[in-house]
C-alpha atoms as a PDB file:
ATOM      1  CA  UNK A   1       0.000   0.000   0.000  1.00  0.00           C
ATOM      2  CA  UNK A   2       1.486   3.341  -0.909  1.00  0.00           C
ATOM      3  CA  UNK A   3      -0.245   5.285   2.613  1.00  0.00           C
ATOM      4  CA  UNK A   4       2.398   2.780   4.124  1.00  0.00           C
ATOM      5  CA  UNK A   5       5.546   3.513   2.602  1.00  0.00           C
ATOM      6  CA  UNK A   6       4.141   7.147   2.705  1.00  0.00           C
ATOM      7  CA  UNK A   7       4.214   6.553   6.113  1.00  0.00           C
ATOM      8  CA  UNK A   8       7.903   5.210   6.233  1.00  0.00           C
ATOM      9  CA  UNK A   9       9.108   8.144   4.199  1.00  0.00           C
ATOM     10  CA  UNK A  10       7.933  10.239   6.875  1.00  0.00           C
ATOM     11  CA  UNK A  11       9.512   8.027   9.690  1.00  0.00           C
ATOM     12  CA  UNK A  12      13.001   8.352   7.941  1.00  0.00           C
ATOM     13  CA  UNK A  13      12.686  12.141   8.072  1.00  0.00           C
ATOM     14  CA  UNK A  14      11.872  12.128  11.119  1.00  0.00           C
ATOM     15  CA  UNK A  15      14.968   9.938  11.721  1.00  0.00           C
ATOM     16  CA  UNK A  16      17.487  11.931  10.100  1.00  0.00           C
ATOM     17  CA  UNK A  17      16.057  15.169  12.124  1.00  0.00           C
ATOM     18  CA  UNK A  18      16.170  13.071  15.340  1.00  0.00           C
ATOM     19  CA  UNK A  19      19.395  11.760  14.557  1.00  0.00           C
ATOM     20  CA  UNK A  20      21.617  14.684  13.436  1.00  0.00           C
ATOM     21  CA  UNK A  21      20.285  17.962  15.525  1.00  0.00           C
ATOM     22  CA  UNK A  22      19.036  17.411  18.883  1.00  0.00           C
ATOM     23  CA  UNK A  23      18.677  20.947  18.975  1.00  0.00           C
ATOM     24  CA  UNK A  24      16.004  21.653  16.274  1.00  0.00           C
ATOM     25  CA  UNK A  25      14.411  18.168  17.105  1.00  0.00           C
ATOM     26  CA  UNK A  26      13.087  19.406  20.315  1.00  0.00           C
ATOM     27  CA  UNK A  27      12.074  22.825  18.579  1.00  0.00           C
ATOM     28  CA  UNK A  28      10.025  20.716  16.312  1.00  0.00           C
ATOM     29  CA  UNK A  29       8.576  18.845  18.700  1.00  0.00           C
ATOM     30  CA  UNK A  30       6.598  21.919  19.893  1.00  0.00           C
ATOM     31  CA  UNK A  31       5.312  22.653  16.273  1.00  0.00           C
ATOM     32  CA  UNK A  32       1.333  22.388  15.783  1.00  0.00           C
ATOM     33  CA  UNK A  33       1.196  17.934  15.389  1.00  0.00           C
ATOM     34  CA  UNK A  34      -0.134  18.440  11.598  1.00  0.00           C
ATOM     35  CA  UNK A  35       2.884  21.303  10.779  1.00  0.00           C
ATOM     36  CA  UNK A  36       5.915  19.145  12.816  1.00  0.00           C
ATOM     37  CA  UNK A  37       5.611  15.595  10.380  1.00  0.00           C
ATOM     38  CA  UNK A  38       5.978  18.546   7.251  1.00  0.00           C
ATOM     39  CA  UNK A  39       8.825  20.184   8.939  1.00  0.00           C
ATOM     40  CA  UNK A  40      10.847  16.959   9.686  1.00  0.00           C
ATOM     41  CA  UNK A  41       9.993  15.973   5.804  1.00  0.00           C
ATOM     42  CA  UNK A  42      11.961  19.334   4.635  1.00  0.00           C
ATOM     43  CA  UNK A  43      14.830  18.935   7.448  1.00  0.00           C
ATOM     44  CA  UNK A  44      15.717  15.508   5.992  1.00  0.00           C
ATOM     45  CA  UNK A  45      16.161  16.367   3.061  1.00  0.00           C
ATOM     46  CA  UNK A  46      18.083  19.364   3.714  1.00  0.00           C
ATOM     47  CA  UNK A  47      19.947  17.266   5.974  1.00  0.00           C
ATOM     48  CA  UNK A  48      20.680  14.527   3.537  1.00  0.00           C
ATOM     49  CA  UNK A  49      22.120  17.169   0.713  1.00  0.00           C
ATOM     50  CA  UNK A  50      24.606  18.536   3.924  1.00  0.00           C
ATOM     51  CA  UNK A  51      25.942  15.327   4.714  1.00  0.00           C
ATOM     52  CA  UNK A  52      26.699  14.309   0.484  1.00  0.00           C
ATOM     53  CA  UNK A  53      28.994  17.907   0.491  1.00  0.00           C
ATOM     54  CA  UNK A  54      30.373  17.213   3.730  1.00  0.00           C
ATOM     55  CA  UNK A  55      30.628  14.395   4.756  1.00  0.00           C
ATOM     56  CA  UNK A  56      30.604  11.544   1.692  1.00  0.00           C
ATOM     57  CA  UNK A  57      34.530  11.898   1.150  1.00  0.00           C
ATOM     58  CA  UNK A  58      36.232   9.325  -0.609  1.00  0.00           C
ATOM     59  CA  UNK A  59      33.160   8.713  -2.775  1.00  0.00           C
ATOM     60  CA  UNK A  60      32.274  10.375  -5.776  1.00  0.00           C
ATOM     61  CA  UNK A  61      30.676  13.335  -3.942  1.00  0.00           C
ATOM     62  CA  UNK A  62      30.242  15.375  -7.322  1.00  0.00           C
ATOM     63  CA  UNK A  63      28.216  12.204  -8.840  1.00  0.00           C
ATOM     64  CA  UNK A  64      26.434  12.008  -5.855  1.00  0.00           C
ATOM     65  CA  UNK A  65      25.016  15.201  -5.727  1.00  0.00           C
ATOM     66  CA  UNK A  66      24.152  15.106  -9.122  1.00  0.00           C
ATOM     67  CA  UNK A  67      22.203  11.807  -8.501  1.00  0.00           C
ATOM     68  CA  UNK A  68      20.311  13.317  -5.697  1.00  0.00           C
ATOM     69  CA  UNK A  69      19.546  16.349  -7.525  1.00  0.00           C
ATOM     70  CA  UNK A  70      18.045  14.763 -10.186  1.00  0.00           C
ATOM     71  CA  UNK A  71      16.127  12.591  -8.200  1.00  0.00           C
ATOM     72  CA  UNK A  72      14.894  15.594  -6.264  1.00  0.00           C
ATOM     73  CA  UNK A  73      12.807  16.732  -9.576  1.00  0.00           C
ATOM     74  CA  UNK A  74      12.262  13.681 -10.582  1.00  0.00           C
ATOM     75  CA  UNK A  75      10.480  13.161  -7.111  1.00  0.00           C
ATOM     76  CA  UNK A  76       8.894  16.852  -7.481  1.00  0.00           C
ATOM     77  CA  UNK A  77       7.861  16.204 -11.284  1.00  0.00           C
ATOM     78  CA  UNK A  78       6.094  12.865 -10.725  1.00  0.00           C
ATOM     79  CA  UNK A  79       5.388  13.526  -7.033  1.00  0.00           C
ATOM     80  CA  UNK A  80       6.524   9.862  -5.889  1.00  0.00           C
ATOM     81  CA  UNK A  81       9.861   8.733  -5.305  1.00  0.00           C
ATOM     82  CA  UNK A  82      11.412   5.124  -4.184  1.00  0.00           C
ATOM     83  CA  UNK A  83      13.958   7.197  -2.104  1.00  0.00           C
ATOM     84  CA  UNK A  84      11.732   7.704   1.250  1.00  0.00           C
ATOM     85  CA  UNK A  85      13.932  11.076   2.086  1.00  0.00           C
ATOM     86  CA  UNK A  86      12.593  12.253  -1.698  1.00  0.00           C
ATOM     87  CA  UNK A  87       9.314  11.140  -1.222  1.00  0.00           C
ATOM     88  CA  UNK A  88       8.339  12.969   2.166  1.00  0.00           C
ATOM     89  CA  UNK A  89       9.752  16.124   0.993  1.00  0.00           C
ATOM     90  CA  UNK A  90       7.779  16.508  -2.221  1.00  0.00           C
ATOM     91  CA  UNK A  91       4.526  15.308  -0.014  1.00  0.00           C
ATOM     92  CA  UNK A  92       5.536  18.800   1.621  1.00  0.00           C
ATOM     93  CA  UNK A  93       6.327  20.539  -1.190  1.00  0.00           C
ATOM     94  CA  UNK A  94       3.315  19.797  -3.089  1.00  0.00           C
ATOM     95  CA  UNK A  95       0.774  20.804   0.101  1.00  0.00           C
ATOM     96  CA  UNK A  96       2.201  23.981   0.672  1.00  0.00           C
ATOM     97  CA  UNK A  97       3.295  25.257  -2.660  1.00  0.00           C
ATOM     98  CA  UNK A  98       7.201  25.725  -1.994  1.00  0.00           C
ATOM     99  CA  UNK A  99       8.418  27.269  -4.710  1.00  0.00           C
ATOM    100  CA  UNK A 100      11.016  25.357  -7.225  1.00  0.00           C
ATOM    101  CA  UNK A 101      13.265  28.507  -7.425  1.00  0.00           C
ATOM    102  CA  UNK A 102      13.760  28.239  -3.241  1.00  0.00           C
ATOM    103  CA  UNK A 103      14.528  24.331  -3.928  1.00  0.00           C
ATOM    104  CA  UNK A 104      16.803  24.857  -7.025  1.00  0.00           C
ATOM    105  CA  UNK A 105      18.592  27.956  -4.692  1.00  0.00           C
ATOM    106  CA  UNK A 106      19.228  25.556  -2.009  1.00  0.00           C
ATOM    107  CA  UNK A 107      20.636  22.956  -4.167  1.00  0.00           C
ATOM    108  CA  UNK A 108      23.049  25.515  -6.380  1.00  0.00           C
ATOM    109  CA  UNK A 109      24.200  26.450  -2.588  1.00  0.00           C
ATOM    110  CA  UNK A 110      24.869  22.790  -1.774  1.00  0.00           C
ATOM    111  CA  UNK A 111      26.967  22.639  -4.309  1.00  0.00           C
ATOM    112  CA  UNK A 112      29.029  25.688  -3.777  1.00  0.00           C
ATOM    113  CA  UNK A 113      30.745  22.916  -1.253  1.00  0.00           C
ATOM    114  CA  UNK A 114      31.933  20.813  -3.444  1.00  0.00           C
ATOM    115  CA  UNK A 115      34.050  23.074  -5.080  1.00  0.00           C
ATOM    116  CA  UNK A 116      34.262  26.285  -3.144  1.00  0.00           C
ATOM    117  CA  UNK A 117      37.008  26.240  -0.031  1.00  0.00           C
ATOM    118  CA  UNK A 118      37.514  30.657   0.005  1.00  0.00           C
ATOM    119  CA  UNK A 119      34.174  32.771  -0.565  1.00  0.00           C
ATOM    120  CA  UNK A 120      34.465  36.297  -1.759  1.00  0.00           C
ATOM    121  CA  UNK A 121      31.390  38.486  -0.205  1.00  0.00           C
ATOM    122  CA  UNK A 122      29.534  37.922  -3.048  1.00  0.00           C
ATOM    123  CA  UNK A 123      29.528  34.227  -2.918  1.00  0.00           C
ATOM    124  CA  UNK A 124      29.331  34.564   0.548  1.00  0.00           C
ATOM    125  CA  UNK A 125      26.016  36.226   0.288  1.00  0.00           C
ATOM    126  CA  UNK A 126      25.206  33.844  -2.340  1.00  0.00           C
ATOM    127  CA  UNK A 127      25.724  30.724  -0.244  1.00  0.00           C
ATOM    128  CA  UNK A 128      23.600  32.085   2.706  1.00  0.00           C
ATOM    129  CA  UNK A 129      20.357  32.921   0.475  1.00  0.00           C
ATOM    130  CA  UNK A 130      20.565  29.412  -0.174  1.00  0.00           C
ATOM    131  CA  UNK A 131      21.827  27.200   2.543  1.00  0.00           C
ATOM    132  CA  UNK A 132      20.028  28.913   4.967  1.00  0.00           C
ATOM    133  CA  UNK A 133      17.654  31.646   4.152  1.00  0.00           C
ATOM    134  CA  UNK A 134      15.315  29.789   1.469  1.00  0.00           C
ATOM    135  CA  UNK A 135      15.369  27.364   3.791  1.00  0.00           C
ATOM    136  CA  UNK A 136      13.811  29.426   6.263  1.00  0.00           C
ATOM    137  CA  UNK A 137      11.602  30.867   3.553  1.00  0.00           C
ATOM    138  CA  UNK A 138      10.535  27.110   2.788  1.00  0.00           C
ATOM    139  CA  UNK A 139       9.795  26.191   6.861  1.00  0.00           C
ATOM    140  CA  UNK A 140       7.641  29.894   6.673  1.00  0.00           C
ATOM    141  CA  UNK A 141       5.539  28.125   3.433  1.00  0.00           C
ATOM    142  CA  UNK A 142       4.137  25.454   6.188  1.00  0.00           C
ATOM    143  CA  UNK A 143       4.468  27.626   9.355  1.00  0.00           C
ATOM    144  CA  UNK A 144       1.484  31.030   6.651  1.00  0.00           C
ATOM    145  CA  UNK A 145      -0.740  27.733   5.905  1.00  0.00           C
ATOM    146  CA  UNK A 146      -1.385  29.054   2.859  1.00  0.00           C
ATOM    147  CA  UNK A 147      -1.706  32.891   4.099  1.00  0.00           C
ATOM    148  CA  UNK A 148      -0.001  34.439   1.045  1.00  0.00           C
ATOM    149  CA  UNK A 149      -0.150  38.014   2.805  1.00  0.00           C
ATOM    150  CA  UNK A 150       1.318  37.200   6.294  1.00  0.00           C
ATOM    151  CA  UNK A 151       4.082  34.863   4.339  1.00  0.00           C
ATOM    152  CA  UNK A 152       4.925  38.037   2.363  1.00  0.00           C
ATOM    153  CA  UNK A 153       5.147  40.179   5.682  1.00  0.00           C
ATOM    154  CA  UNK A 154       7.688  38.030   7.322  1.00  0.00           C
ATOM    155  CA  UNK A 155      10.184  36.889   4.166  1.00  0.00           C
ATOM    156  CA  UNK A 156      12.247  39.134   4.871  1.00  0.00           C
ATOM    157  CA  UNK A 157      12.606  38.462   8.982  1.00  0.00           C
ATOM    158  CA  UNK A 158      12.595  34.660   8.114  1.00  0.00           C
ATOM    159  CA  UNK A 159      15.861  35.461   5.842  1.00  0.00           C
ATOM    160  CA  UNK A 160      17.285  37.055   8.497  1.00  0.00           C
ATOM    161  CA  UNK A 161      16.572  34.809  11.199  1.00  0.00           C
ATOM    162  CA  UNK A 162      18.194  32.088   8.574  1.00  0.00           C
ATOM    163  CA  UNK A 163      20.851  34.629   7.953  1.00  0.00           C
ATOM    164  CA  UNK A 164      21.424  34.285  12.017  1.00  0.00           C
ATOM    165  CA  UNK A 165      21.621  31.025  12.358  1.00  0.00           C
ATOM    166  CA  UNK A 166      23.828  29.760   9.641  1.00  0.00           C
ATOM    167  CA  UNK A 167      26.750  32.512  10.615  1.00  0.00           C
ATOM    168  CA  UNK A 168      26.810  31.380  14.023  1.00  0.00           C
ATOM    169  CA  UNK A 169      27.023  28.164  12.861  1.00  0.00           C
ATOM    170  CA  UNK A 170      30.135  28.880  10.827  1.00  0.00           C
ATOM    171  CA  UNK A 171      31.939  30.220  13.824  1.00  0.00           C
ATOM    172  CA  UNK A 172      31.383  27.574  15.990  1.00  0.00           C
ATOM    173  CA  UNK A 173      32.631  24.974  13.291  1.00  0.00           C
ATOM    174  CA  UNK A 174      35.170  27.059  12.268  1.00  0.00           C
ATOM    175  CA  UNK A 175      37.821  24.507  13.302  1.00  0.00           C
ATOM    176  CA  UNK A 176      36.062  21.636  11.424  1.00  0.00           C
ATOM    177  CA  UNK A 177      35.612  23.669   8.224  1.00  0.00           C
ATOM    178  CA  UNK A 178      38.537  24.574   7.953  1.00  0.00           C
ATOM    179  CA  UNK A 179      40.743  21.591   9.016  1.00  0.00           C
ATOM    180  CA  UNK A 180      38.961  19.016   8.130  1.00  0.00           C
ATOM    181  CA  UNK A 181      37.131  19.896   4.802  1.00  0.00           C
ATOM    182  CA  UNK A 182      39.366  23.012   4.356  1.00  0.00           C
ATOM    183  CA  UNK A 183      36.730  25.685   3.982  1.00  0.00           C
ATOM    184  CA  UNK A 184      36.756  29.432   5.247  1.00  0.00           C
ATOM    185  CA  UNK A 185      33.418  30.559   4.813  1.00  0.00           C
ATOM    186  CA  UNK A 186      34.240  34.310   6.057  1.00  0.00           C
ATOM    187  CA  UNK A 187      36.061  36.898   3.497  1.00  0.00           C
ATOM    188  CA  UNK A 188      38.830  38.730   4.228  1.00  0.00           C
ATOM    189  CA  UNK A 189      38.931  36.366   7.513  1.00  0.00           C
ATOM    190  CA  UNK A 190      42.329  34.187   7.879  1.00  0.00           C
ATOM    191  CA  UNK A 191      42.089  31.583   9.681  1.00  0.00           C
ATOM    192  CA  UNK A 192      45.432  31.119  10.905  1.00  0.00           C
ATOM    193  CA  UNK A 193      45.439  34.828  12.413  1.00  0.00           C
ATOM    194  CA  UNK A 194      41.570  35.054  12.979  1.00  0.00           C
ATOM    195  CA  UNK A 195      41.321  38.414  15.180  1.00  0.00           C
ATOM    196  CA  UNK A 196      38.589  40.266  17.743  1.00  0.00           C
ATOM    197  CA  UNK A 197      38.286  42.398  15.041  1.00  0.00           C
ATOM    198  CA  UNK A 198      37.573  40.509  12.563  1.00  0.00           C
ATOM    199  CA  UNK A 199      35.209  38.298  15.005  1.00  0.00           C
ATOM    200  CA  UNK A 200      33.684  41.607  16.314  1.00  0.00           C
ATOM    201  CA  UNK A 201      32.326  42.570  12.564  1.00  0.00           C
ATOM    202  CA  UNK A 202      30.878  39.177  11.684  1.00  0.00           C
ATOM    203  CA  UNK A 203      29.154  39.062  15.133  1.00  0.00           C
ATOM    204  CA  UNK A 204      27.705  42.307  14.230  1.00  0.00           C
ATOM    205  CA  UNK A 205      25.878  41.068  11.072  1.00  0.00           C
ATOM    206  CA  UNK A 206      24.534  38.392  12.967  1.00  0.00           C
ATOM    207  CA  UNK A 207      23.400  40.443  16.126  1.00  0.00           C
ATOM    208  CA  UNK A 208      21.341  42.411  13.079  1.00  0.00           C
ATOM    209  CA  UNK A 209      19.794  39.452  11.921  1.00  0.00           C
ATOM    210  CA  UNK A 210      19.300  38.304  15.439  1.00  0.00           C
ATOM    211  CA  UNK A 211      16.988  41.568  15.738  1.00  0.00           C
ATOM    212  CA  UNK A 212      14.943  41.257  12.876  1.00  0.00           C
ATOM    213  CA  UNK A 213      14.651  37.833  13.010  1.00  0.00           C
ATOM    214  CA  UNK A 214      13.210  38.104  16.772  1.00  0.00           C
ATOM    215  CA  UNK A 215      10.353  40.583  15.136  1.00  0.00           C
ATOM    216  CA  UNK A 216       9.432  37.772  13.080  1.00  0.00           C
ATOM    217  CA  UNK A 217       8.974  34.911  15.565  1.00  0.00           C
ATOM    218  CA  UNK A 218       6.671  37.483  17.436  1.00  0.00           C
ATOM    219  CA  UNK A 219       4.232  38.223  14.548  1.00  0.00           C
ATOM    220  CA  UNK A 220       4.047  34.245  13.656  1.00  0.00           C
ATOM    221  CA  UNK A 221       0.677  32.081  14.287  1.00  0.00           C
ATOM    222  CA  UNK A 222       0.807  30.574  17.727  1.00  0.00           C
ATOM    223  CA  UNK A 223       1.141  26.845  16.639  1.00  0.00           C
ATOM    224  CA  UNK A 224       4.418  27.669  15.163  1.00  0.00           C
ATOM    225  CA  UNK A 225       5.936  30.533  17.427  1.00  0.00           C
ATOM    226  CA  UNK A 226       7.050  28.586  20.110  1.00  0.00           C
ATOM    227  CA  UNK A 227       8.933  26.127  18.408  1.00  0.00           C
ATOM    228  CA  UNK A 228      10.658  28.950  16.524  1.00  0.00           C
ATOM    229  CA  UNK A 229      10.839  31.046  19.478  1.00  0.00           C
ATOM    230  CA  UNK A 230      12.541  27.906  21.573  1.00  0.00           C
ATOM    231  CA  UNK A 231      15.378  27.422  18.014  1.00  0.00           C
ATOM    232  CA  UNK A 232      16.072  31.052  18.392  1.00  0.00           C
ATOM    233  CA  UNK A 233      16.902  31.494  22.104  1.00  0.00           C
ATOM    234  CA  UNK A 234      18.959  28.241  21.754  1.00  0.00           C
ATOM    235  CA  UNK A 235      21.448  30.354  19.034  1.00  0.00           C
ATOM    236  CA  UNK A 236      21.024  33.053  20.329  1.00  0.00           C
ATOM    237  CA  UNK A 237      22.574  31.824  23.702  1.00  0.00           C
ATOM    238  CA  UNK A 238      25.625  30.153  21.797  1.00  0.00           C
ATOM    239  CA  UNK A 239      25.995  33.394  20.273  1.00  0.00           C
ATOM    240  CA  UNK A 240      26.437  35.272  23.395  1.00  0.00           C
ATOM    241  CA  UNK A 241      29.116  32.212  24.322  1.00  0.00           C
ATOM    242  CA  UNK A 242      30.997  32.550  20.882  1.00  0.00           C
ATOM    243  CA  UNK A 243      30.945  36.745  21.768  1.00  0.00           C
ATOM    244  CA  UNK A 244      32.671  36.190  25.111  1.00  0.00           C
ATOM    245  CA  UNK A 245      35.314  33.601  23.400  1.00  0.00           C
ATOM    246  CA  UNK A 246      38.558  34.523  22.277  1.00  0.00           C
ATOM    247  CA  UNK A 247      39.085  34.224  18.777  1.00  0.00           C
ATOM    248  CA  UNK A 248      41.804  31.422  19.459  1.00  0.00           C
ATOM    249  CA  UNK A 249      39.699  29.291  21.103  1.00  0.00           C
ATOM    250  CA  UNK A 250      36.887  29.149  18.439  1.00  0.00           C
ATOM    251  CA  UNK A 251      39.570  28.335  15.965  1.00  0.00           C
ATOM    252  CA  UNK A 252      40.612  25.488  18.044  1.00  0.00           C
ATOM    253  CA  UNK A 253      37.709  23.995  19.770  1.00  0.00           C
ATOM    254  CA  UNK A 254      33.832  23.779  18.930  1.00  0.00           C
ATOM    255  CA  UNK A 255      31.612  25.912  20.742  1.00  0.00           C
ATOM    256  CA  UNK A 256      28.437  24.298  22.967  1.00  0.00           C
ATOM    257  CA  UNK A 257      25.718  24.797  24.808  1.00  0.00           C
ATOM    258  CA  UNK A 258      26.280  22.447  28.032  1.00  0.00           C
ATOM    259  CA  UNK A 259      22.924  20.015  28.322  1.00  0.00           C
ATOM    260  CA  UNK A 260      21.892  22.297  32.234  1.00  0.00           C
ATOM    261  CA  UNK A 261      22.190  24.827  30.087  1.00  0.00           C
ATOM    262  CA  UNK A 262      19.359  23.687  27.208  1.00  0.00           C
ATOM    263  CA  UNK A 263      17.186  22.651  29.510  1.00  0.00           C
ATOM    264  CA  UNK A 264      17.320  26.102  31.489  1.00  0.00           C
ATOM    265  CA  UNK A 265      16.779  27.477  27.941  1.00  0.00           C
ATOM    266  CA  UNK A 266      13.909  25.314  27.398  1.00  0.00           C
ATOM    267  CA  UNK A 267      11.758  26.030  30.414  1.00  0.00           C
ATOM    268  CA  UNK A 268      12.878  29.895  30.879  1.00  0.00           C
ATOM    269  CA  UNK A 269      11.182  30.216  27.250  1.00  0.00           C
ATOM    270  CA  UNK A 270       8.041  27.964  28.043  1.00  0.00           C
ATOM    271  CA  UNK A 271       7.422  30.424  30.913  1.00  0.00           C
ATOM    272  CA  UNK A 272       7.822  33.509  28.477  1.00  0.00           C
ATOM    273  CA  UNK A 273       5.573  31.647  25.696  1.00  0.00           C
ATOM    274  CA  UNK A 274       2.794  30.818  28.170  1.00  0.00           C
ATOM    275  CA  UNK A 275       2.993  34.300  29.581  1.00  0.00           C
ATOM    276  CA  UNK A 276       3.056  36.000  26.479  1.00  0.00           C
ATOM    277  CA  UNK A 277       5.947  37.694  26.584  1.00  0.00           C
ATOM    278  CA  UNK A 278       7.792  37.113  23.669  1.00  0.00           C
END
């Protein structure tokens, strides 16, 4: 029966969301029931793409990606795949009209990786539209149901918030990008003589997009703000903890958020959420 393997496509998302970000899982687990299955069906296959570019070496990663790309429109074009990751997202792509551009601007991103190692601005800019804010524009698709108007409203916060997210990402795995799949995401950033200075401007853009971002989560429907809400006090914290750490320890170590920490996170926002204070 095809409402079964449906149903296993949707399990395997789920997996891969459960498996490779504890973080965003438990965001997602405080998503409106009918909105969180459609949200773990776009982070696995987000997820999926991330780990071909990063972390399929010694295999044809180039051939790869090509493979999965084409399966991902072959999926979208005949909305059924055999490849369950495939198969869940186009199920979401389909019910809430996500745009092919956002899909093919995610994918050209992707596969900046497999070739790119130093980013001018420009590609910079270019990478971050499409790892990370169409992706937020896609997750804003299911959190609107359909509302064309309020989706319009908050693109550009939902960038931002994107924007946020991926940057601080990049500092904390500075050390791994650079050492162990020699990237350096930042311009006119070395990271052999990364400075304050040049940490101090990059966690200015993000402290922007922080702001805006915020503005966002507050004017969202209620069966999505809290799960958002929850994601963005999680980075926001490790972005106060990369702003108090020396530049030569975030080029030598990875930056976390202790587990006390989370859960102080967690329940600190729940009591914000229920008192409507966000």
């Amino acid at each position: 029966m095809k409402a079964l393997f449906d149903q296993l496509s949707r399990q395997c998302s789920k997996s891969a969301t459960l498996r490779y970000s504890t973080s965003f899982s438990l965001s997602i687990r405080f998503l409106a029931a009918d909105l969180r299955r459609h949200v773990y069906n776009l982070y696995g296959f987000v997820r999926i793409a991330d780990e071909i570019v990063d972390s399929f070496q010694g295999y044809n990663q180039v051939e790869l990606f090509r493979d999965f790309k084409n399966d991902t429109y072959k999926a979208l074009d005949r909305s059924i795949s055999s490849n369950p990751i495939l198969n869940a997202f186009q199920e979401t792509v389909r019910k809430y009209g996500i745009e092919r551009e956002l899909i093919d601007t995610f994918l050209s991103s992707m596969e900046m990786d497999l070739c790119k190692h130093r980013y001018s601005q420009e590609e910079l800019d270019r990478y971050i539209l499409g790892s990370a804010e169409v992706v937020g524009l896609m997750c804003l698709r299911i959190f609107t149901r359909g509302d064309q108007d309020l989706y319009e409203k908050l693109k550009g916060p939902a960038m931002q918030l994107g924007s946020a997210f991926q940057k601080v990402n990049f500092l904390r795995d500075m050390q791994a990008d650079y050492e162990g799949l020699g990237r350096s995401y930042f311009p006119n950033v070395q990271f052999e003589t990364f400075s304050q200075e040049g940490k101090a401007e990059i966690e200015e853009s993000i402290a922007i997009d922080f702001k805006a971002g915020f503005e966002g989560i507050r004017r969202l429907p209620k069966d999505s703000r809290f799960g958002v809400y929850l994601a963005y006090r999680y980075y926001y914290r490790l972005f106060l903890k990369i702003k108090k750490t020396c530049p030569t320890v975030i080029a030598t170590s990875r930056i976390r958020i202790p587990d006390p920490i989370k859960y102080k996170i967690f329940f600190t926002s729940l009591v914000r959420h229920q008192s409507n204070l966000i």
